[in-house]
Protein backbone atom coordinates (compact mmCIF):
# COMPACT_ATOMS: atom_id res chain seq x y z
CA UNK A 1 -63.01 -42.66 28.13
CA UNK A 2 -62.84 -39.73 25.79
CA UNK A 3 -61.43 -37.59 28.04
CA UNK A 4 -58.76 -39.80 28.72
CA UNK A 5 -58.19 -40.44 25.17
CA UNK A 6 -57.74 -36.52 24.62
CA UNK A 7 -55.46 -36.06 27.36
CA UNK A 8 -52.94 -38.41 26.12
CA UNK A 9 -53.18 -36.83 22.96
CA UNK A 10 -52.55 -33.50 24.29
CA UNK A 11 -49.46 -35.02 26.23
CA UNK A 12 -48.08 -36.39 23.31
CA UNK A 13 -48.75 -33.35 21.52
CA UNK A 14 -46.61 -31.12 24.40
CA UNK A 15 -43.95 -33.17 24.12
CA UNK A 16 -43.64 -33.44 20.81
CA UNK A 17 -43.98 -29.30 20.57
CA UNK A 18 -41.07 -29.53 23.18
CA UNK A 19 -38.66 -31.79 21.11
CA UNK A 20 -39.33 -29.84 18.33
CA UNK A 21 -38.31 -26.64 19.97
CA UNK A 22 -35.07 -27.60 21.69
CA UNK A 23 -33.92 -28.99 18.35
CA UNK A 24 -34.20 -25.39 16.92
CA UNK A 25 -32.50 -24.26 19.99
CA UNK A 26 -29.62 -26.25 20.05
CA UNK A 27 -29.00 -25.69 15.98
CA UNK A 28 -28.66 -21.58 16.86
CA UNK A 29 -25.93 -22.55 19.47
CA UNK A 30 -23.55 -23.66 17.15
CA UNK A 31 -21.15 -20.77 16.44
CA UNK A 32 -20.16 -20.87 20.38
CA UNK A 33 -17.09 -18.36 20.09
CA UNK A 34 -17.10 -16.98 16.76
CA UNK A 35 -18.08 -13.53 17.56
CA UNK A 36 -14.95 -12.46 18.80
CA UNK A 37 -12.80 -13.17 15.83
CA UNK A 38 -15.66 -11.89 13.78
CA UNK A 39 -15.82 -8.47 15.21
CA UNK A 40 -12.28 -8.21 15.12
CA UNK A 41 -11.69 -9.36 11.53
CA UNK A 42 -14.45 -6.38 11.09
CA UNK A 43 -12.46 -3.64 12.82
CA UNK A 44 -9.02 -4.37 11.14
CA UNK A 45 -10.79 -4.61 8.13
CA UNK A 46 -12.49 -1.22 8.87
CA UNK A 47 -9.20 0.14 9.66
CA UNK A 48 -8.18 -0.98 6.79
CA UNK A 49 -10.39 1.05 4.79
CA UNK A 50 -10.06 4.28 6.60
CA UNK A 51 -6.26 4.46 5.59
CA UNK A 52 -6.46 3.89 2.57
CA UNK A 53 -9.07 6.43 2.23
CA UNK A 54 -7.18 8.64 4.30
CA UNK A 55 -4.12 8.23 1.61
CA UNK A 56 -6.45 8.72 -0.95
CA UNK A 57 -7.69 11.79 0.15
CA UNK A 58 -4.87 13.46 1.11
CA UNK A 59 -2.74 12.55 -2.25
CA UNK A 60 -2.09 15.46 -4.39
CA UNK A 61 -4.44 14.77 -7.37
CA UNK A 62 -7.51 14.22 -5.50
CA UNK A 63 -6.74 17.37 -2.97
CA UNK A 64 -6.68 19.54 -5.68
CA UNK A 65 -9.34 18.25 -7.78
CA UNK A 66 -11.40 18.86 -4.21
CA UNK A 67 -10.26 22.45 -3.48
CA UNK A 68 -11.25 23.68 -7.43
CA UNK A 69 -14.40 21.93 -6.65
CA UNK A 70 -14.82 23.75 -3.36
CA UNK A 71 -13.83 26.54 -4.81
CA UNK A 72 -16.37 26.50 -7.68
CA UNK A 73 -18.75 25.93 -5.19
CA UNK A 74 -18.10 29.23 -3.07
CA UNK A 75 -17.60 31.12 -6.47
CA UNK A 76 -21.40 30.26 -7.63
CA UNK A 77 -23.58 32.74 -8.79
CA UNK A 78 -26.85 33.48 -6.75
């Protein structure tokens, strides 16, 4: 009788285990089709970016504060 007893336990207990994993499973699958837009609203934002670091960069103020730095830098005393 015991045995029994346990058995239908541990059935219960699988089952259980089971519902409680396909519950998690289902709740990751809900962004179904997201990804795309997300990686692209990542690469024009990353675009973006890069230009206007790029005009940044290349303006006059900051070009010439970076060659006296360079220049400092090459002019340093050993």
């Amino acid at each position: 009788m015991m045995e029994e007893k346990t058995g239908k336990t541990s059935a219960r207990a699988r089952a259980a285990l089971g519902e409680f994993w396909a519950t998690r499973r289902s709740g990751l699958r809900t962004d179904r089709g997201m990804s795309t837009v997300e990686y692209a609203m990542g690469l024009l934002t990353a675009a973006g970016v890069a230009a206007l670091f790029y005009k940044v960069m290349t303006s006059g103020p900051v070009s010439g504060a970076l060659e006296a730095l360079v220049g400092k830098a090459l002019d340093a005393p050993f």
